[in-house]
Protein backbone atom coordinates (compact mmCIF):
# COMPACT_ATOMS: atom_id res chain seq x y z
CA UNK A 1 12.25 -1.84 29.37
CA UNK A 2 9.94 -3.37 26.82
CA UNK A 3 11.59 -5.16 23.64
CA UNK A 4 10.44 -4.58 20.71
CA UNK A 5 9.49 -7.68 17.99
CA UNK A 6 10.01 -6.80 15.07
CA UNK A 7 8.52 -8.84 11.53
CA UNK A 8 11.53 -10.55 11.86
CA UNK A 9 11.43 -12.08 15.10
CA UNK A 10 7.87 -13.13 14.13
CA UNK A 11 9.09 -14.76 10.65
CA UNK A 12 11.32 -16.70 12.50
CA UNK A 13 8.91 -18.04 15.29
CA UNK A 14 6.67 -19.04 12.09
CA UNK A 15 9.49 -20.61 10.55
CA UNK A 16 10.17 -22.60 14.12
CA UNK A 17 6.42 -23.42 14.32
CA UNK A 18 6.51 -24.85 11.35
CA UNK A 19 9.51 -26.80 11.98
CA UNK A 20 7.34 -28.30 15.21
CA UNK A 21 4.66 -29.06 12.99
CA UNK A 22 2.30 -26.38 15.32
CA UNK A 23 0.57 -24.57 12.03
CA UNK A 24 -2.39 -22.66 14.45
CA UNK A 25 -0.50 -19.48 12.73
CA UNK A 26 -1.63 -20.56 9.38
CA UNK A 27 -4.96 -22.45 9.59
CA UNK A 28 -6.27 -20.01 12.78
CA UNK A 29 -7.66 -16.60 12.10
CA UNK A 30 -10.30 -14.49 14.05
CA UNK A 31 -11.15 -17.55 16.18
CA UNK A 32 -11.87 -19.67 13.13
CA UNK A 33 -10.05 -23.17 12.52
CA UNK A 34 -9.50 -24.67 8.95
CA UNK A 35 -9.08 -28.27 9.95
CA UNK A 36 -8.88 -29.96 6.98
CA UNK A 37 -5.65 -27.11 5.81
CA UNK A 38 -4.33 -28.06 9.17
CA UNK A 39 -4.47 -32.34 8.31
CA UNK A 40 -3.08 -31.35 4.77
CA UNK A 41 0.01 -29.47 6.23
CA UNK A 42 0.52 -32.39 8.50
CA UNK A 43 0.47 -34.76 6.05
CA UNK A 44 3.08 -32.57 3.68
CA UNK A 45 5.44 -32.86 6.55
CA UNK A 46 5.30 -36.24 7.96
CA UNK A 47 7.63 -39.37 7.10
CA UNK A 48 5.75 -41.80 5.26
CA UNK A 49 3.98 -39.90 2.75
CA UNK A 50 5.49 -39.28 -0.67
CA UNK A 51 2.59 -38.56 -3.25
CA UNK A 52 -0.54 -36.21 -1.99
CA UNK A 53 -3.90 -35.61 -3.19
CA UNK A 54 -5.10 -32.87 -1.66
CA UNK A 55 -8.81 -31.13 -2.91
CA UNK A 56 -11.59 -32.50 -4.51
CA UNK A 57 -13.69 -29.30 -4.40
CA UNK A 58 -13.85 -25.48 -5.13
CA UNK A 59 -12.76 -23.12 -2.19
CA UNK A 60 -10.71 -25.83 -0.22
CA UNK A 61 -7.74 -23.62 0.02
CA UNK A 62 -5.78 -25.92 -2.15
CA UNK A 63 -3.47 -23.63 -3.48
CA UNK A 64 -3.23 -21.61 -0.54
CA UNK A 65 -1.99 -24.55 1.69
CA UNK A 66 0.70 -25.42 -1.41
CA UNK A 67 1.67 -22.33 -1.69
CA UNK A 68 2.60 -22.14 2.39
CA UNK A 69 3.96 -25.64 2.12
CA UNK A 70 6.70 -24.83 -0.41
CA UNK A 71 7.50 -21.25 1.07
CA UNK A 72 8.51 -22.43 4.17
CA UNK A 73 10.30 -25.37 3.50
CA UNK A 74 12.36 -23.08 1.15
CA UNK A 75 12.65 -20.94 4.58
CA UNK A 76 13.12 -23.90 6.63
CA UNK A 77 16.15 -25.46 4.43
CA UNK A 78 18.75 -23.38 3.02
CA UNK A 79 19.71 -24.14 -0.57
CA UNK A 80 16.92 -26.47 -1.47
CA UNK A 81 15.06 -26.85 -4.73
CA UNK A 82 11.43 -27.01 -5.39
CA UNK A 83 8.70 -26.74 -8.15
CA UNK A 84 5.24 -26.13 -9.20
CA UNK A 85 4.29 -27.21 -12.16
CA UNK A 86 0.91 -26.36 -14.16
CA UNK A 87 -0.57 -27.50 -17.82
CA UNK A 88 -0.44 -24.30 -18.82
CA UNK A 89 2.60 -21.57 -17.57
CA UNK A 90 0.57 -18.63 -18.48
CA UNK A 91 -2.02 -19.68 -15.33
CA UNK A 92 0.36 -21.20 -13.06
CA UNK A 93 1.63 -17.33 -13.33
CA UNK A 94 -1.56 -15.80 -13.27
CA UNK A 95 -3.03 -17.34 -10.68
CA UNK A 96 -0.87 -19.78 -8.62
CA UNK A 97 1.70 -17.60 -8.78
CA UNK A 98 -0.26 -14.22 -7.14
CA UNK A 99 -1.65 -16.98 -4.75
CA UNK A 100 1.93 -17.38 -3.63
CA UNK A 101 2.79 -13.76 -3.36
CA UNK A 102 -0.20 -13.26 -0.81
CA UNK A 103 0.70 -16.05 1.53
CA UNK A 104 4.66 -13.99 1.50
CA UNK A 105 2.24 -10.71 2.30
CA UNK A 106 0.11 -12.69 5.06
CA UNK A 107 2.51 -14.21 6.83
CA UNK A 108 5.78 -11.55 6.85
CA UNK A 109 7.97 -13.68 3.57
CA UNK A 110 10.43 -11.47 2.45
CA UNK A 111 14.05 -11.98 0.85
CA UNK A 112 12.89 -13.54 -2.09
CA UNK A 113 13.09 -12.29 -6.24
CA UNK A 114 10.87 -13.75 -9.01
CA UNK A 115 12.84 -14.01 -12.13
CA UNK A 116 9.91 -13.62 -14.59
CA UNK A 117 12.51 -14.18 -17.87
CA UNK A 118 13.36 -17.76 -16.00
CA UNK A 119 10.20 -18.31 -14.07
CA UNK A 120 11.58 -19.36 -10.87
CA UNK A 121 11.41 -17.95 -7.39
CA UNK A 122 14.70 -17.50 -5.91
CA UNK A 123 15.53 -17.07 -1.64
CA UNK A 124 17.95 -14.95 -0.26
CA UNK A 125 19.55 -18.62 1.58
CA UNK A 126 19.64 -19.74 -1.70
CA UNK A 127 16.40 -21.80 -2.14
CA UNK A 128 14.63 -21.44 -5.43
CA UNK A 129 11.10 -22.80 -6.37
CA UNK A 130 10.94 -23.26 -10.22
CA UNK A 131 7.71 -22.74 -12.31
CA UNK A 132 6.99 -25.85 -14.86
CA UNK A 133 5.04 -25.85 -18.14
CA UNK A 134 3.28 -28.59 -17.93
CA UNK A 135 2.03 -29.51 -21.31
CA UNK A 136 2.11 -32.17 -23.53
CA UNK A 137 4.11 -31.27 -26.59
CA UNK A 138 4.46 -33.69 -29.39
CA UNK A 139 7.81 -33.56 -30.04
CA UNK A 140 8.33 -34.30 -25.94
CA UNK A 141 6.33 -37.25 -25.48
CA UNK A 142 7.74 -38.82 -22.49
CA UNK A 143 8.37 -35.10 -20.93
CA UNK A 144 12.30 -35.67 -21.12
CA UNK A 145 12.70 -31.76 -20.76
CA UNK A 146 12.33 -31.86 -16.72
CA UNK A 147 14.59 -35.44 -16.93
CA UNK A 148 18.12 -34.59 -15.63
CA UNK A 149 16.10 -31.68 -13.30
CA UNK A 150 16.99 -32.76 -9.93
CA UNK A 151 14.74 -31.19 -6.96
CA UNK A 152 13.65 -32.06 -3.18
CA UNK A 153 10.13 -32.30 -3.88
CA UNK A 154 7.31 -30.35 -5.94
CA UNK A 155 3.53 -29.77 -6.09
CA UNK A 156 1.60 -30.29 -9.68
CA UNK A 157 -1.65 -27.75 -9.46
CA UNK A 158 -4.75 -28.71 -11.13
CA UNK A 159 -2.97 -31.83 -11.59
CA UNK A 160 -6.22 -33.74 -13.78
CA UNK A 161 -5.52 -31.15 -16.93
CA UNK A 162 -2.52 -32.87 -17.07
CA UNK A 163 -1.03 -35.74 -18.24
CA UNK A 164 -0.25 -38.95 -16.34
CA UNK A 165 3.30 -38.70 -18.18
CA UNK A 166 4.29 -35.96 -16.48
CA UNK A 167 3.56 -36.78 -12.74
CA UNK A 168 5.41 -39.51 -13.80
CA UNK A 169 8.19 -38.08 -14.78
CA UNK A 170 8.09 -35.56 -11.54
CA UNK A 171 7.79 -38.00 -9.43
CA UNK A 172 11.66 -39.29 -10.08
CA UNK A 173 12.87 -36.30 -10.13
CA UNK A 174 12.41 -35.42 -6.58
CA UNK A 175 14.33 -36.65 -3.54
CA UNK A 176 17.30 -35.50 -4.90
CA UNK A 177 18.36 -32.44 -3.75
CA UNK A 178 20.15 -32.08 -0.40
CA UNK A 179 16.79 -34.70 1.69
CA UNK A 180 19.42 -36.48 3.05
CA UNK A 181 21.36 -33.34 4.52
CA UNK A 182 17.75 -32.34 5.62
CA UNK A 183 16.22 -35.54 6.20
CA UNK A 184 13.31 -34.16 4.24
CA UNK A 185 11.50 -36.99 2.31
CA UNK A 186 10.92 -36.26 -1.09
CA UNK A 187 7.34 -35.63 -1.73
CA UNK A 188 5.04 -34.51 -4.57
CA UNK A 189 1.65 -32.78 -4.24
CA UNK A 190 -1.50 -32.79 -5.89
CA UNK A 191 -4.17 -30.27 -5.83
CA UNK A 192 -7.22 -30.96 -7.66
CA UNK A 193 -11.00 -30.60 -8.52
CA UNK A 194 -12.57 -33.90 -9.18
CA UNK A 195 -12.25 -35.07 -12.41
CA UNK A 196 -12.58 -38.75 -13.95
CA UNK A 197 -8.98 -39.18 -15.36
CA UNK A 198 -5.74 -40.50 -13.91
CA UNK A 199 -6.21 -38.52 -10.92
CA UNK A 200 -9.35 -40.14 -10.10
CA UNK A 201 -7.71 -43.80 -10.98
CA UNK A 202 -4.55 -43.79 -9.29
CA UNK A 203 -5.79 -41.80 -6.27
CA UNK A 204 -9.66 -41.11 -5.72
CA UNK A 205 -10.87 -44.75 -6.52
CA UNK A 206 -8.06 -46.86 -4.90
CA UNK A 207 -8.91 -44.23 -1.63
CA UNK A 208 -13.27 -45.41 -1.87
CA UNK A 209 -11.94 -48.88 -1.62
CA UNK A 210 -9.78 -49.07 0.74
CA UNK A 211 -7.17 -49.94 -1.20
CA UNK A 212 -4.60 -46.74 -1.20
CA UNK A 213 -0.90 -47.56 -0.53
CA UNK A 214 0.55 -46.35 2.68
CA UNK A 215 3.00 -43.95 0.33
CA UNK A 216 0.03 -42.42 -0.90
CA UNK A 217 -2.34 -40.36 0.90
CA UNK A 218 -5.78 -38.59 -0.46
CA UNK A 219 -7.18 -35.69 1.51
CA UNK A 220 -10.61 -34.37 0.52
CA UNK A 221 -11.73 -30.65 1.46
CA UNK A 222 -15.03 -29.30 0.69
CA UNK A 223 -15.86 -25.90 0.65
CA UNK A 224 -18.47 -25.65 2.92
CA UNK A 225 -14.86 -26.88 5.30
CA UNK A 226 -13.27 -23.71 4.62
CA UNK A 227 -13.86 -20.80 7.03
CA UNK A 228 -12.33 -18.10 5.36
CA UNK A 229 -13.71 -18.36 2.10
CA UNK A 230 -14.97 -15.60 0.93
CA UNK A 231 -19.38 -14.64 2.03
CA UNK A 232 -21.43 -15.60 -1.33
CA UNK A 233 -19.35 -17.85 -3.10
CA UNK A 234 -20.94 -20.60 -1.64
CA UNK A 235 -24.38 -19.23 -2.65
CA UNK A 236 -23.49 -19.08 -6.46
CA UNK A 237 -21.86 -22.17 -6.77
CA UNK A 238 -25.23 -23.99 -4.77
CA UNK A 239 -27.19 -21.58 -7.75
CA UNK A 240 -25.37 -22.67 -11.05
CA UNK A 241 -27.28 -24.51 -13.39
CA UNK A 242 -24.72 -26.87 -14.50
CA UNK A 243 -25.50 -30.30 -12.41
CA UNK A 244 -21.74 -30.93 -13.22
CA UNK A 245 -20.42 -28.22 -12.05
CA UNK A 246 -22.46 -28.29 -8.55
CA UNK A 247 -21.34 -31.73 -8.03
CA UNK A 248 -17.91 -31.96 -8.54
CA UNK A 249 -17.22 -27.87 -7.28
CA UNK A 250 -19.61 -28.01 -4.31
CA UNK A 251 -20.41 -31.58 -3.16
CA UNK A 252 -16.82 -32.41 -4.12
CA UNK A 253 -18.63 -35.91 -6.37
CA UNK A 254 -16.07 -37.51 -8.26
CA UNK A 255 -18.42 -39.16 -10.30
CA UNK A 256 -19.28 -36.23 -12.51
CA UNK A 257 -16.99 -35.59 -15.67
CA UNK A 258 -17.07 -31.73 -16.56
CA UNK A 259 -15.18 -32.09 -19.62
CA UNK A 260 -17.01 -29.70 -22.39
CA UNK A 261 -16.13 -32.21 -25.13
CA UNK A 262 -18.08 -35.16 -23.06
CA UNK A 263 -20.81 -36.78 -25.49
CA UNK A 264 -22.63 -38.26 -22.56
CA UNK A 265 -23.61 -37.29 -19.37
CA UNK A 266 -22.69 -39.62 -16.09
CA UNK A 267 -26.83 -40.06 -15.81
CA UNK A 268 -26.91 -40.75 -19.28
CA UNK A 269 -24.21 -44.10 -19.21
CA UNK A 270 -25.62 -45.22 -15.76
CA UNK A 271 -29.13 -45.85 -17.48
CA UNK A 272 -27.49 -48.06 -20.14
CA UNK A 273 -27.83 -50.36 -16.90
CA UNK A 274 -31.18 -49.93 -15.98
CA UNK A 275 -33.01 -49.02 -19.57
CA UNK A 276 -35.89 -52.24 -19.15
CA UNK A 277 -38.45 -49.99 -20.64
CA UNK A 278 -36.84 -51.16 -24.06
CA UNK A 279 -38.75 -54.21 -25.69
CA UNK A 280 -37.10 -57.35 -26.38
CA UNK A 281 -37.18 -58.01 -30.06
CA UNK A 282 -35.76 -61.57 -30.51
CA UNK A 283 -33.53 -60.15 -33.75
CA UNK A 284 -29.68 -60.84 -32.84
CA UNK A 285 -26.33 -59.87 -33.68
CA UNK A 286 -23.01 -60.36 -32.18
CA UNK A 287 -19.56 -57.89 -32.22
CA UNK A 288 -16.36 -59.39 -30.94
CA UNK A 289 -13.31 -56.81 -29.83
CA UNK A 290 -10.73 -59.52 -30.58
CA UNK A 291 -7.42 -59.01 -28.36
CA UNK A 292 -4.33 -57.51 -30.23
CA UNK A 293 -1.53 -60.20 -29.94
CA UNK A 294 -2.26 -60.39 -26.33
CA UNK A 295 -2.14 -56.97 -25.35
CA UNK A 296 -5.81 -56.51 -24.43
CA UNK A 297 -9.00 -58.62 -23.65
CA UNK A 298 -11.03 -59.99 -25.80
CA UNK A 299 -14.86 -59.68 -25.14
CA UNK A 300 -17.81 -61.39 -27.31
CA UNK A 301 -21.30 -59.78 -26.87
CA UNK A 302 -24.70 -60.87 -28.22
CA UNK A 303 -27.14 -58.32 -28.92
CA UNK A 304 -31.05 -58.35 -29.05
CA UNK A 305 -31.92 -55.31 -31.03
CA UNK A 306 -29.60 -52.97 -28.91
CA UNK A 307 -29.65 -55.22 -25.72
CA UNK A 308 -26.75 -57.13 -24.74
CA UNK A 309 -28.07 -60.59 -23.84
CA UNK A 310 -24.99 -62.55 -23.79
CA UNK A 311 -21.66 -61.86 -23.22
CA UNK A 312 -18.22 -63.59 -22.53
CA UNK A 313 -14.77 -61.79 -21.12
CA UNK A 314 -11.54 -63.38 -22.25
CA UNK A 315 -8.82 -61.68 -19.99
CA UNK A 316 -6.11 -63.93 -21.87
CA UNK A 317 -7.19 -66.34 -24.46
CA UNK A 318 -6.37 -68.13 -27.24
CA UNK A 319 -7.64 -67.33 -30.88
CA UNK A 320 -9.43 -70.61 -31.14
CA UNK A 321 -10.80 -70.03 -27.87
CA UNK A 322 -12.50 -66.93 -29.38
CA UNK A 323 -13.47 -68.65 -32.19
CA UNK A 324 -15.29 -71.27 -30.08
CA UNK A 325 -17.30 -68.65 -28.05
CA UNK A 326 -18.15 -66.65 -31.28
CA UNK A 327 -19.80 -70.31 -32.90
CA UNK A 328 -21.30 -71.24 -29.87
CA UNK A 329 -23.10 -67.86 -29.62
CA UNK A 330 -24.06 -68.16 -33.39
CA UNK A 331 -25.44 -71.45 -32.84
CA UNK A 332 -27.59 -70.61 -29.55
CA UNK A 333 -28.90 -67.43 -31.05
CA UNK A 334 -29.18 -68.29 -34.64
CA UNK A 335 -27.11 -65.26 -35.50
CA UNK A 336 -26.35 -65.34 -39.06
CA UNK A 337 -23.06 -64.66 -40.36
CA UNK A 338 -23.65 -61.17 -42.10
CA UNK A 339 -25.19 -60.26 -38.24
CA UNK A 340 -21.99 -60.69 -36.53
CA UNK A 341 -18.94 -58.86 -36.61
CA UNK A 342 -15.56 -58.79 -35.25
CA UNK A 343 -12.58 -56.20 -35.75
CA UNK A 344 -9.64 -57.26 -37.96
CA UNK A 345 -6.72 -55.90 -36.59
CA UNK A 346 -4.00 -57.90 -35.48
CA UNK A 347 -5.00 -61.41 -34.69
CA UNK A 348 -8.76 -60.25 -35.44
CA UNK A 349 -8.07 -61.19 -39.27
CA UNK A 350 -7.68 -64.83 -38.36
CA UNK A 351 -10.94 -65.06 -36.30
CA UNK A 352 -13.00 -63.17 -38.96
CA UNK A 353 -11.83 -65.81 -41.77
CA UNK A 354 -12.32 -68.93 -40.17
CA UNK A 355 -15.84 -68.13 -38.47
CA UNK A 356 -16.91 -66.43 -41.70
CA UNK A 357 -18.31 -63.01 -40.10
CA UNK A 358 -17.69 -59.35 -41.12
CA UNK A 359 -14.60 -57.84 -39.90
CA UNK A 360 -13.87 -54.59 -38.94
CA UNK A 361 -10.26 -52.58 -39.68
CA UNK A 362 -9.11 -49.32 -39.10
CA UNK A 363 -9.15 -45.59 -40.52
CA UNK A 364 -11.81 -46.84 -43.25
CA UNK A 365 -13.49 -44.10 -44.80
CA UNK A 366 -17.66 -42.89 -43.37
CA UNK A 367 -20.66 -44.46 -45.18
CA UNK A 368 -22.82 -42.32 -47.08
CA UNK A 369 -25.62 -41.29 -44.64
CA UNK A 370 -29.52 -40.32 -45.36
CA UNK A 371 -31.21 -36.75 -45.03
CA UNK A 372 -33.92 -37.18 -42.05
CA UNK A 373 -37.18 -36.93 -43.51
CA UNK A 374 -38.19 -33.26 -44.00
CA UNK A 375 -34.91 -31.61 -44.30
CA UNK A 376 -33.88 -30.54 -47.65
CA UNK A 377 -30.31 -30.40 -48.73
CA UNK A 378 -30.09 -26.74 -47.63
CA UNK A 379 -31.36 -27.33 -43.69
CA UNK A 380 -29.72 -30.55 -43.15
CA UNK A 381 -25.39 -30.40 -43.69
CA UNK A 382 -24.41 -34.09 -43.06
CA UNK A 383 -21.88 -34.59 -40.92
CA UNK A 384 -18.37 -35.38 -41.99
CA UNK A 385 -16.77 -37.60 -39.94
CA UNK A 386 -12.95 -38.18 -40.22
CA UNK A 387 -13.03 -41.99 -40.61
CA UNK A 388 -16.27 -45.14 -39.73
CA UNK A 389 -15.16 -45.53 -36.50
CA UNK A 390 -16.10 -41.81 -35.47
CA UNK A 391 -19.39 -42.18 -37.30
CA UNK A 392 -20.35 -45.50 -35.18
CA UNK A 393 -18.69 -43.64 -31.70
CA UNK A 394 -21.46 -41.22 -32.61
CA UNK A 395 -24.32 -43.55 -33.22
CA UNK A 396 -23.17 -45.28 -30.17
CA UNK A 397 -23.62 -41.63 -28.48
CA UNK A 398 -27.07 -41.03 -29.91
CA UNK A 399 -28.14 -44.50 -28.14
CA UNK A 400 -26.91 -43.99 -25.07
CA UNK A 401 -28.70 -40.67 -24.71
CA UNK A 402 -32.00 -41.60 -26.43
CA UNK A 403 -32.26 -44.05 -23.30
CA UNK A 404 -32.17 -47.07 -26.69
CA UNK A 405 -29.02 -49.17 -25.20
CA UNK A 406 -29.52 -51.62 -22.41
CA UNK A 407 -26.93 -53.70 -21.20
CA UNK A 408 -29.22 -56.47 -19.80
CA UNK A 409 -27.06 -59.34 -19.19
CA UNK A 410 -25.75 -59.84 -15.13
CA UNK A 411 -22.90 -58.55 -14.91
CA UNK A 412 -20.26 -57.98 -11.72
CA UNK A 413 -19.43 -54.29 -10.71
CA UNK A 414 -15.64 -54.19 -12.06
CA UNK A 415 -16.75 -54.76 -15.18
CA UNK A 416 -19.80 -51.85 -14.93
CA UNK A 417 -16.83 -49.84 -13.79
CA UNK A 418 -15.04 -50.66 -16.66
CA UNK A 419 -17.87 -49.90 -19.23
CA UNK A 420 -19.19 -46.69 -17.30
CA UNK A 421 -15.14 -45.32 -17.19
CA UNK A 422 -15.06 -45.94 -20.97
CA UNK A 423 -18.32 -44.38 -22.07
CA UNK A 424 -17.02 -40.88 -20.55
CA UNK A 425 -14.40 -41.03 -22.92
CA UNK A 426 -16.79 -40.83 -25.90
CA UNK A 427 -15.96 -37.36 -26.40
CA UNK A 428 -15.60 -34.98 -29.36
CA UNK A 429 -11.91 -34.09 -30.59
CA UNK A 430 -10.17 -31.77 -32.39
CA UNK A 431 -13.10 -29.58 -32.20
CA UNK A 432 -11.21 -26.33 -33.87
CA UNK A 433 -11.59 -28.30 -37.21
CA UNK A 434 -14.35 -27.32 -38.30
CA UNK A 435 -14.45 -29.48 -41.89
CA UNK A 436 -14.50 -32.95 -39.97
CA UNK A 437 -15.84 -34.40 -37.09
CA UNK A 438 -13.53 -36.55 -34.61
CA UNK A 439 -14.37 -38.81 -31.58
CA UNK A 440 -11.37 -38.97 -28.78
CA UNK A 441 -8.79 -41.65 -30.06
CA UNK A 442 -7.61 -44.65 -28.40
CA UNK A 443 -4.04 -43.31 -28.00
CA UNK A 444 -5.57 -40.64 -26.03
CA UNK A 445 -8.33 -42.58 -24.04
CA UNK A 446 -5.22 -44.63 -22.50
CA UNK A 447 -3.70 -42.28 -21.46
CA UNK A 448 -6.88 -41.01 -19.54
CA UNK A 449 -7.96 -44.89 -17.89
CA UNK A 450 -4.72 -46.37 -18.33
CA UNK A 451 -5.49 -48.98 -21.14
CA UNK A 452 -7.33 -49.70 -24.03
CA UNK A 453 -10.97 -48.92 -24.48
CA UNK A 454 -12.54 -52.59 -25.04
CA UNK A 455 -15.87 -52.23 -23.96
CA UNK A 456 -16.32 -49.36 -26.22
CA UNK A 457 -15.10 -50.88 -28.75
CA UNK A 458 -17.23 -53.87 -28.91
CA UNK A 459 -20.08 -51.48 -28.65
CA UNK A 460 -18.91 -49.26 -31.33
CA UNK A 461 -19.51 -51.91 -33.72
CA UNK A 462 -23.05 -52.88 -33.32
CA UNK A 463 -23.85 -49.32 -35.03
CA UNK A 464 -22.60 -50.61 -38.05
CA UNK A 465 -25.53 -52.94 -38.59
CA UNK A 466 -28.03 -49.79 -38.20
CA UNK A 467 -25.73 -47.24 -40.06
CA UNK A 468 -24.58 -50.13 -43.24
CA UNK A 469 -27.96 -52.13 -42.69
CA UNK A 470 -27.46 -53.78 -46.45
CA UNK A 471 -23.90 -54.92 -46.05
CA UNK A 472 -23.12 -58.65 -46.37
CA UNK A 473 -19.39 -58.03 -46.95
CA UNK A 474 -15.85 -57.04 -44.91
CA UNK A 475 -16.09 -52.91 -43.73
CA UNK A 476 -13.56 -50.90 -42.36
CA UNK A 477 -13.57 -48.22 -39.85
């Protein structure tokens, strides 16, 4: 007499695979293997990892293999409590969510109940998988909403669009939800497409360098690594015209920003280091980003034309160190006082009266700027930025792609790191105002790199001797 297996029986052997860490069922179909999906599963269930990166392309099955991940832990252990959380709830339903519901239809998961009032995902054993809204909201800085949550472990999808608050947050949250009954480590997953944010600075560049802790793992899959994707999607992502977009989406580069509000290209801020076809014009100036009671570094630059000659890094320093460095340069360069400037907030004010220079302050209000030649007051609308410092980030912009800034002087590959990580953030803001124009603030550019913009800073200023040429007195921006 022949038994008969029912979709149970086969759950069940799935569920016991999966508990052996044998996941052929998943990442084998029609004699095809997906071997990176089968090192990412293997990885989710091992006992040393606790924070996974897992993408870095289009088509990598990144939500697929998160979406199996959580479905049959929930399967595996009774009671447990999971989420995935997105930036934005309406997509993580959209799209994650219908993900989900076709790895339940693939591989025979039944007994479960979306609560679409809640947004959670509830298990007939009692396991539940909650949905997050992942956005920053103002009035919930520090994401204090999902603090007193407690869960086993969680995935964040397209973890780069958000904030490096809330894997934070996340992150302490899991591990504490029956792991010990299950000896289940807590873990977290990412999923993501390469971006140049947090993602890329806490994961991607510690992984190039050799330098990624043992409790955190980075897993890369291309699409070109996926054999079940579906026939021609390769073909239109190798045919897009955005450079951007083929990098990041199909060669899986990290390198390339594909933020819409970017000001520069990656291409663009790499020639800053390589622009020799400029002329050396023996006319300097110097900017100083003075550090603010201690809490950045300070960093002196001479300037020929718009080529930085010269240039000292103070990591920690004293203000009459500064000082010192600021005179010398004067002195070596026969920089003039109205040809140097330094900014004036904090312990900037002191350095800008004793060396006798221009200082710079904050939130100052735009200088009146000239109609090109040729453009009447009807064809030309001058722009009206929201404060000087936006109006120099944008000259700075219109440098850097004109191919008119060279950063000449030797300098060591952290600090070209540095620069090139803080030129991407030159980037439009608040773009749905259409009555002023903004440049991305500080606050937010922290957040992104994980501290404060220096480098950009100190270049920010040397626009103001092009843009308030005739000024021999303290500005503001």
């Amino acid at each position: 007499m022949q038994l008969q297996i029912t979709a149970s029986d086969i759950l069940n052997s799935r569920i016991e695979l999966f508990k052996r860490k044998e996941f052929d069922f998943i990442t084998t179909r029609e004699g095809k293997s997906h071997i990176k999906q089968d090192k990412a599963l293997q990885i989710l269930t091992d006992n040393e990892t606790e924070e996974f990166l897992y993408g870095g392309a289009a088509g990598g099955a990144k939500s697929w293999t998160g979406c199996v991940w959580l479905a049959f832990n929930c399967l595996l252990y009774p009671g447990t409590r999971w989420f995935i959380a997105r930036k934005e709830l309406k997509r993580l339903t959209e799209s994650t969510l219908i993900t989900f519901f076709k790895v339940c239809k693939e591989y025979n998961i039944t007994g479960f109940k979306f609560n679409a009032q809640k947004n959670f995902i509830l298990f007939s054993n009692g396991s539940r998988i909650d949905l997050l809204d992942g956005k920053h909201i103002p009035s919930d800085p520090m994401f204090e909403r999902f603090g007193s949550t407690e869960y086993t472990g969680g995935w964040i999808e397209e973890a780069p669009e958000c904030a490096f608050g809330l894997f934070e947050v996340l992150k302490t949250r899991i591990g504490r939800h029956l792991n010990d009954k299950y000896n289940v480590l807590a873990k977290i997953l990412l999923t993501a497409n390469p971006n140049k944010n947090w993602v890329y600075r806490e994961f991607y560049k510690p992984f190039i360098q050799g330098a990624l802790g043992g409790l955190r793992k980075f897993l890369q899959s291309l699409v070109t690594e996926n054999p079940f994707i579906e026939s021609g999607y390769i073909d239109r992502l190798k045919r897009t015209k955005d450079k951007s977009k083929r990098e990041r989406l199909l060669k899986g580069n990290w390198e390339y920003d594909d933020d819409p509000n970017a000001l520069c290209s990656y291409d663009n801020i790499l020639a800053v280091f390589n622009n020799n076809q400029i002329p050396l014009r023996h006319e300097y100036f110097l900017t100083a980003d003075i550090a603010r009671l201690g809490s950045d570094k300070a960093i002196v630059a001479v300037w020929d034309g718009w080529v930085v000659v010269d240039y000292k890094v103070f990591e920690k320093s004293l203000t009459t160190e500064i000082q010192d460095c600021i005179n010398t340069f004067r002195r070596e360069y026969n920089i003039p006082a109205h040809q140097a400037v330094a900014d004036e907030d904090g312990v900037g004010g002191g350095v800008v009266d004793n060396c006798g220079i221009l200082g710079f302050t904050n939130n100052a209000s735009p200088v009146a700027e000239e109609v090109p030649d040729g453009y009447g007051d009807e064809r030309y609308q001058k722009p009206q930025y929201n404060n000087y410092q936006t109006q120099c980030g944008y000259y700075l912009v219109k440098m850097i792609n004109s191919f008119n800034f060279w950063f000449k002087a030797e300098i060591s590959e952290q600090y070209k790191e540095e620069i090139t990580e803080e030129l991407e953030q030159l980037k439009s803001y608040k773009v749905e105002d259409d009555r002023k124009v903004y440049l991305l603030p500080k606050k937010e550019i922290k957040e992104n790199i994980g501290r404060s913009p220096d480098w950009r800073d100190l270049f920010l200023m040397r626009a103001h001797f092009d843009i308030n040429p005739q000024s021999n007195y303290e500005i503001s921006w």
